[in-house]
C-alpha atoms as a PDB file:
ATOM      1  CA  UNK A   1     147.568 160.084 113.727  1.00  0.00           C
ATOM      2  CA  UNK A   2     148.729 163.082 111.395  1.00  0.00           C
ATOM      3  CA  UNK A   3     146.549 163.100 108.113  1.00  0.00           C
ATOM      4  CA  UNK A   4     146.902 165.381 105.077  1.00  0.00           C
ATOM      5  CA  UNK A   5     148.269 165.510 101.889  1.00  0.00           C
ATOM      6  CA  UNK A   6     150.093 168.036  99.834  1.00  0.00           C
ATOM      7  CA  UNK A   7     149.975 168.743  95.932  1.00  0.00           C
ATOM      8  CA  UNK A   8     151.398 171.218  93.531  1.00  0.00           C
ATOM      9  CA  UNK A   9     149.351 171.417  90.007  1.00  0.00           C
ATOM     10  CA  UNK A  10     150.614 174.704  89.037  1.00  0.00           C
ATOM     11  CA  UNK A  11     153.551 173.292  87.272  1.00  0.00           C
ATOM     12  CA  UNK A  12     153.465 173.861  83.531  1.00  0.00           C
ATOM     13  CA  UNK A  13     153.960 169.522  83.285  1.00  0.00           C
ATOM     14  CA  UNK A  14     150.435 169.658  85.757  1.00  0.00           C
ATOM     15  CA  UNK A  15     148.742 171.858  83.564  1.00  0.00           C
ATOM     16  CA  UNK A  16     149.500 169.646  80.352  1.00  0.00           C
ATOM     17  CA  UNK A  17     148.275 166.402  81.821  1.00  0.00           C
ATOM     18  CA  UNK A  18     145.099 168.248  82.950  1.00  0.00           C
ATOM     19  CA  UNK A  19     144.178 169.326  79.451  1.00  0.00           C
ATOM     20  CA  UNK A  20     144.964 166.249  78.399  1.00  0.00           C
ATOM     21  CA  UNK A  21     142.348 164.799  80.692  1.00  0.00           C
ATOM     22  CA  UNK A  22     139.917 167.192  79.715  1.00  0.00           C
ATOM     23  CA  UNK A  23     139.499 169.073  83.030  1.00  0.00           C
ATOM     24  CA  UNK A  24     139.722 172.344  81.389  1.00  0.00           C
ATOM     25  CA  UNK A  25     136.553 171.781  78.835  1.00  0.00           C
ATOM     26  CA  UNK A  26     134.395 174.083  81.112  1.00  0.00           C
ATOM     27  CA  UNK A  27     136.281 177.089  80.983  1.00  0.00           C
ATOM     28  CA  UNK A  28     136.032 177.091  77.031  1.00  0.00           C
ATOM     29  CA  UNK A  29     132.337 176.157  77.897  1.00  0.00           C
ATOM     30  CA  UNK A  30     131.328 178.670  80.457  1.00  0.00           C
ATOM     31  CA  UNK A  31     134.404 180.781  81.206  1.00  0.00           C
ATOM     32  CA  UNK A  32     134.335 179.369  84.340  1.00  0.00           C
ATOM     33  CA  UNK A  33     135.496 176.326  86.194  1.00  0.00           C
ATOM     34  CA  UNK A  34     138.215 174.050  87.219  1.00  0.00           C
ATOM     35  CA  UNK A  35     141.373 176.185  88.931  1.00  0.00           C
ATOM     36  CA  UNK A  36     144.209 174.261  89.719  1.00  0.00           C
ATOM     37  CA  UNK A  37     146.223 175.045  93.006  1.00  0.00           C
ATOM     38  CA  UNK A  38     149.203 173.735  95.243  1.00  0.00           C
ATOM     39  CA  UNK A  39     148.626 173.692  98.925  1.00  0.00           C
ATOM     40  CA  UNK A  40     149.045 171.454 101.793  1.00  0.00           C
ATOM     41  CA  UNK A  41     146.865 170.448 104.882  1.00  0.00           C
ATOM     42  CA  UNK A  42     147.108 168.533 107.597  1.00  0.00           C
ATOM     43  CA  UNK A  43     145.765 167.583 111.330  1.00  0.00           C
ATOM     44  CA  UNK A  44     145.985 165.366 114.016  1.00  0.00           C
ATOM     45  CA  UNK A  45     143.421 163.063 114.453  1.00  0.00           C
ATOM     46  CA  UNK A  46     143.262 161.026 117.781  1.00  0.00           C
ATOM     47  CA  UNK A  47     140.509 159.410 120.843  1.00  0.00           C
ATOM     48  CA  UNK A  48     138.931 162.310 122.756  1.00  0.00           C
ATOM     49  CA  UNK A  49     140.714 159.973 125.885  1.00  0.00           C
ATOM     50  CA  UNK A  50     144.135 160.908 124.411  1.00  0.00           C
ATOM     51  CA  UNK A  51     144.073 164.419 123.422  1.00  0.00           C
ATOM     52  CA  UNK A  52     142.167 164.922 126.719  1.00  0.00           C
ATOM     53  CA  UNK A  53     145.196 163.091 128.608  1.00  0.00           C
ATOM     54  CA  UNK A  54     147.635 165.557 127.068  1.00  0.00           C
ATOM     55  CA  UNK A  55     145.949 168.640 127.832  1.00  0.00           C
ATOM     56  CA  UNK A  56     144.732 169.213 123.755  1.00  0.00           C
ATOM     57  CA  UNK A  57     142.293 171.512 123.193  1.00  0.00           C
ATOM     58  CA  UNK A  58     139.747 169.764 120.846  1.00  0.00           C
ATOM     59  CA  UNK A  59     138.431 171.656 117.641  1.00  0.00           C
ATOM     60  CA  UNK A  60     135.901 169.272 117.081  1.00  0.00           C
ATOM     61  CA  UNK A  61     134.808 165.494 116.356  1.00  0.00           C
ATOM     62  CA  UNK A  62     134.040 163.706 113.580  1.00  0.00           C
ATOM     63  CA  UNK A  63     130.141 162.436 114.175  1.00  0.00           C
ATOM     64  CA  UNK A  64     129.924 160.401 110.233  1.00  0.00           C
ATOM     65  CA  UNK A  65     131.895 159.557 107.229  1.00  0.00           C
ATOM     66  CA  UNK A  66     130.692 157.684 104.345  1.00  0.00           C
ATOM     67  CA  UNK A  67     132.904 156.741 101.182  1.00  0.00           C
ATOM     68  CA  UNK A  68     132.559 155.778  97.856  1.00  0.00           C
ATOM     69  CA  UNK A  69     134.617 154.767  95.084  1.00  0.00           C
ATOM     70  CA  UNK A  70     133.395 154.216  91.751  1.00  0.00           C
ATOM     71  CA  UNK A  71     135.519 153.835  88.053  1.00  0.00           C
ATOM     72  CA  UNK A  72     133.634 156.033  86.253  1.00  0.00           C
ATOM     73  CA  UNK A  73     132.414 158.877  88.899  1.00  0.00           C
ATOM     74  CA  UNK A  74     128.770 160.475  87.764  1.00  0.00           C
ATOM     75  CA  UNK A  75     128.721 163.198  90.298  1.00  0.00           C
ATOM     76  CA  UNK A  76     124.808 162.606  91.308  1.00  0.00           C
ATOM     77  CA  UNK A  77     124.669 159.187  92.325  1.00  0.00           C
ATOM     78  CA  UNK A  78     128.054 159.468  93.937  1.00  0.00           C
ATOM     79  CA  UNK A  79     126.503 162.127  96.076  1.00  0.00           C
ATOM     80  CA  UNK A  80     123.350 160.327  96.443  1.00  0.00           C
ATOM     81  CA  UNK A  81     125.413 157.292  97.507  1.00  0.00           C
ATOM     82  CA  UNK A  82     128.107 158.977 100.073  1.00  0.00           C
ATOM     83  CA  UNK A  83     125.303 161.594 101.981  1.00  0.00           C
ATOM     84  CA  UNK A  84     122.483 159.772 101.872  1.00  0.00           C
ATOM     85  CA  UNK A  85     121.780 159.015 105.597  1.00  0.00           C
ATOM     86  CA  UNK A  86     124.827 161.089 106.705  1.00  0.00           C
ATOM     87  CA  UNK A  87     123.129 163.788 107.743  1.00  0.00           C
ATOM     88  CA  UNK A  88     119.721 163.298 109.076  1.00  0.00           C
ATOM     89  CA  UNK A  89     119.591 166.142 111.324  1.00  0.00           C
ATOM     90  CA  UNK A  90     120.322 170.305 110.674  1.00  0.00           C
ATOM     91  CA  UNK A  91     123.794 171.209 109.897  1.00  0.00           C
ATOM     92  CA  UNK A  92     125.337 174.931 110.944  1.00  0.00           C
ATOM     93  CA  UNK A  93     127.655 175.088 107.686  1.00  0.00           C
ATOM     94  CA  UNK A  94     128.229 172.926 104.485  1.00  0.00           C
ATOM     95  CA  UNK A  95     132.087 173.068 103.034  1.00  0.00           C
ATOM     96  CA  UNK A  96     131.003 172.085  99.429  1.00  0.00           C
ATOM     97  CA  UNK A  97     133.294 170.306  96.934  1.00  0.00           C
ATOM     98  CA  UNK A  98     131.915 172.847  94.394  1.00  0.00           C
ATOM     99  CA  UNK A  99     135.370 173.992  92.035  1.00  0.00           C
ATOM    100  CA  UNK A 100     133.435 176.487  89.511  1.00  0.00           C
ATOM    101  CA  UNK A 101     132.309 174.209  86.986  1.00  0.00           C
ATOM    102  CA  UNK A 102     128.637 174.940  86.828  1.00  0.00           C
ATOM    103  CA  UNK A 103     127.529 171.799  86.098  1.00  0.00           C
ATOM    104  CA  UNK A 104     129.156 169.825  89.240  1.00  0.00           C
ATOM    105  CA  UNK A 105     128.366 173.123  91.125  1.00  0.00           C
ATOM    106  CA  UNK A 106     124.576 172.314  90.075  1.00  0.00           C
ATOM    107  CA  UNK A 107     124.817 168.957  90.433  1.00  0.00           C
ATOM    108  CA  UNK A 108     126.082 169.313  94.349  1.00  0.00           C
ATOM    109  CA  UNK A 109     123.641 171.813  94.916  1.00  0.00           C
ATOM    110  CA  UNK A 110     120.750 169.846  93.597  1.00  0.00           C
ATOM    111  CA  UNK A 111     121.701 166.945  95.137  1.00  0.00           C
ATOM    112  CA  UNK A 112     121.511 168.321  98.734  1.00  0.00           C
ATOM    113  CA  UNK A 113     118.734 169.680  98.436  1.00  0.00           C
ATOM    114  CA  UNK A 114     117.068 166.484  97.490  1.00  0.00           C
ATOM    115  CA  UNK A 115     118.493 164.911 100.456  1.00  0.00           C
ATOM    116  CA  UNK A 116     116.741 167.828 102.198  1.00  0.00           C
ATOM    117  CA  UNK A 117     120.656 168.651 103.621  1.00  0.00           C
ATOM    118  CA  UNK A 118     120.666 172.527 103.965  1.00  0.00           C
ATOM    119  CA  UNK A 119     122.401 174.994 105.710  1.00  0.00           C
ATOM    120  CA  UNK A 120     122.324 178.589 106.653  1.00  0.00           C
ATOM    121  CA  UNK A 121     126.217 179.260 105.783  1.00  0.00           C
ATOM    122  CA  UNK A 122     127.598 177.261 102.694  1.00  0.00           C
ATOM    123  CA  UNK A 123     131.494 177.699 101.968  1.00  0.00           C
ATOM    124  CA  UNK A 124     133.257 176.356  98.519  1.00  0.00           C
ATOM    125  CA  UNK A 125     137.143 176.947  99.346  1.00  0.00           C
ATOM    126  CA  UNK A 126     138.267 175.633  96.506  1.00  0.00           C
ATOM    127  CA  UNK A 127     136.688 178.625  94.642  1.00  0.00           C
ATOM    128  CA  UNK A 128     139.108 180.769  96.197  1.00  0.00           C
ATOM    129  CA  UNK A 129     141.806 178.760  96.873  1.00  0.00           C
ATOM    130  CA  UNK A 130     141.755 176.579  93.725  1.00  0.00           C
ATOM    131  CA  UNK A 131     141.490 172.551  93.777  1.00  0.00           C
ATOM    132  CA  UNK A 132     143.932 171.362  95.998  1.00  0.00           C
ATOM    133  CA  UNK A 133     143.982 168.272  94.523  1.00  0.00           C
ATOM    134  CA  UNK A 134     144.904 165.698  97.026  1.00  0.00           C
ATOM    135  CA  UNK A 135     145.586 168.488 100.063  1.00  0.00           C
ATOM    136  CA  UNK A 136     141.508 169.460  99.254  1.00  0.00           C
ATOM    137  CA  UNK A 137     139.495 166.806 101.272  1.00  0.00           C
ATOM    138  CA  UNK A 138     142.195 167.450 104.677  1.00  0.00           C
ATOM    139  CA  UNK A 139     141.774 171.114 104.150  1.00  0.00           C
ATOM    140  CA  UNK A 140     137.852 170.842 103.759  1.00  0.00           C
ATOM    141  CA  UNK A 141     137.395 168.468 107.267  1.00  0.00           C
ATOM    142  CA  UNK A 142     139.675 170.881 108.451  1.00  0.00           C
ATOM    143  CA  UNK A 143     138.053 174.089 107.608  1.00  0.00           C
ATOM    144  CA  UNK A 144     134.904 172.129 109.015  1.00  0.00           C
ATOM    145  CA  UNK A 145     136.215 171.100 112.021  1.00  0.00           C
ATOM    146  CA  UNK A 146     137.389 174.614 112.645  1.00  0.00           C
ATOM    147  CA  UNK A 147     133.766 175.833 112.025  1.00  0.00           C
ATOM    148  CA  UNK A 148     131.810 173.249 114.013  1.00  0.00           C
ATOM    149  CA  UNK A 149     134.051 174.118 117.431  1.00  0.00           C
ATOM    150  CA  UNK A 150     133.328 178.035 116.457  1.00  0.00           C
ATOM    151  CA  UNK A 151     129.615 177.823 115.255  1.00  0.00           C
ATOM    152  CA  UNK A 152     128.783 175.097 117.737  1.00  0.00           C
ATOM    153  CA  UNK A 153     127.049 173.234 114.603  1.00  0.00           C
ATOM    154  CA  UNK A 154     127.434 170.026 112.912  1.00  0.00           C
ATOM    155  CA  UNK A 155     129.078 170.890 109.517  1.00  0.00           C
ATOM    156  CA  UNK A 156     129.092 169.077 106.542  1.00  0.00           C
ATOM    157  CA  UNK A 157     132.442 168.916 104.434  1.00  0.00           C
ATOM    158  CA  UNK A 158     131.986 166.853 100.695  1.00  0.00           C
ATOM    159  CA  UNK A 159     135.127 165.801  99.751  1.00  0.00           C
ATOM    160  CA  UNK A 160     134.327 165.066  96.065  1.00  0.00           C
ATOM    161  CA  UNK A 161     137.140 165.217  93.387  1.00  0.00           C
ATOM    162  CA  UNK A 162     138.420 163.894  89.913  1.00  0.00           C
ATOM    163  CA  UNK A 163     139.680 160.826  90.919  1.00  0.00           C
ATOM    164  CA  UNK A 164     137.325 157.977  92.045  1.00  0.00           C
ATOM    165  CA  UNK A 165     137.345 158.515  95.714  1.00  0.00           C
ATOM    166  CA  UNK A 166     134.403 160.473  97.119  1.00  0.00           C
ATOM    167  CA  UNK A 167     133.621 161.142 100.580  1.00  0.00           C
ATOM    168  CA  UNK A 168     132.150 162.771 102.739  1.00  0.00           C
ATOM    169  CA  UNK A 169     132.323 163.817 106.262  1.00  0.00           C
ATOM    170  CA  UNK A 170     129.852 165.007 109.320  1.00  0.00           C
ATOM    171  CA  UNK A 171     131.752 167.095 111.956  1.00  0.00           C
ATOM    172  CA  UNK A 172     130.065 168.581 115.488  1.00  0.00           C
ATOM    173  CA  UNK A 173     131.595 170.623 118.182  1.00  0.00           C
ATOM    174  CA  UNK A 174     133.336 168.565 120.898  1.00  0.00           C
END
């Protein structure tokens, strides 16, 4: 199956409906924080049988997934909730959901370490590629799928945004 999403939030219209939501509060707060992009990502997801059959080379495989979708998101316990048990074992590389707020990017930071999830080689794309809104989460198992065939590590991607879906995703070499 092809996955992926695309979004555009640069538009001046974007930018109003994002104040108007408040997403913006940190950067009066801190200077730093939410940076809206437009992007696009998307892969092909299919049985190691199939791609095998038609000659595919495979990046990598998804190992664990856990979801989560609550009204009211409080970062923490929406972490808690989606990693806990996800990944018991070492992982090579963690794509964090981190956007530049400091408190989310504390909160995500915290959080793994409590779950005792680290890494040697952490990677926040939307940092430098802005939040991708809806084309984030394919673009961060992506990126992590691309790293676990490379590093030959599991890799961790948090897919963790402003809407009420939160997920999460464990990804190991083929």
């Amino acid at each position: 199956m092809l996955v992926g999403a695309c979004d555009v939030k640069t538009h001046e219209l974007a930018f109003l409906a994002l104040e108007q939501l408040g997403l913006f509060q940190s950067w009066r707060r801190t200077g730093s924080g939410l940076a809206p992009g437009e992007g696009a990502a998307f892969m092909v997801l299919e049985t190691a049988a199939t791609a095998l059959s038609r000659g595919a080379k495979i990046h990598a495989r998804i190992a664990g997934w856990n979801f989560r979708c609550q009204q009211v998101p409080a970062l923490t316990s929406v972490l808690e909730s989606v990693l806990t048990g996800l990944a018991p074992q070492p992982v090579g590389a963690v794509i964090a959901a981190a956007n530049s707020d400091p408190e989310l990017d504390h909160a995500e930071a915290a959080t793994l370490a409590r779950l005792r999830i680290t890494a040697p080689l952490v990677l926040s794309p939307k940092q430098q590629l802005g939040d991708l809104f809806a084309a984030a989460a394919p673009l961060q198992v992506a990126l992590a799928a691309l790293l676990a065939g490379r590093l030959g590590h599991r890799v961790l991607a948090n897919c963790f945004g402003h809407g009420t879906e939160q997920a999460a995703f464990l990804v190991e070499p083929p």
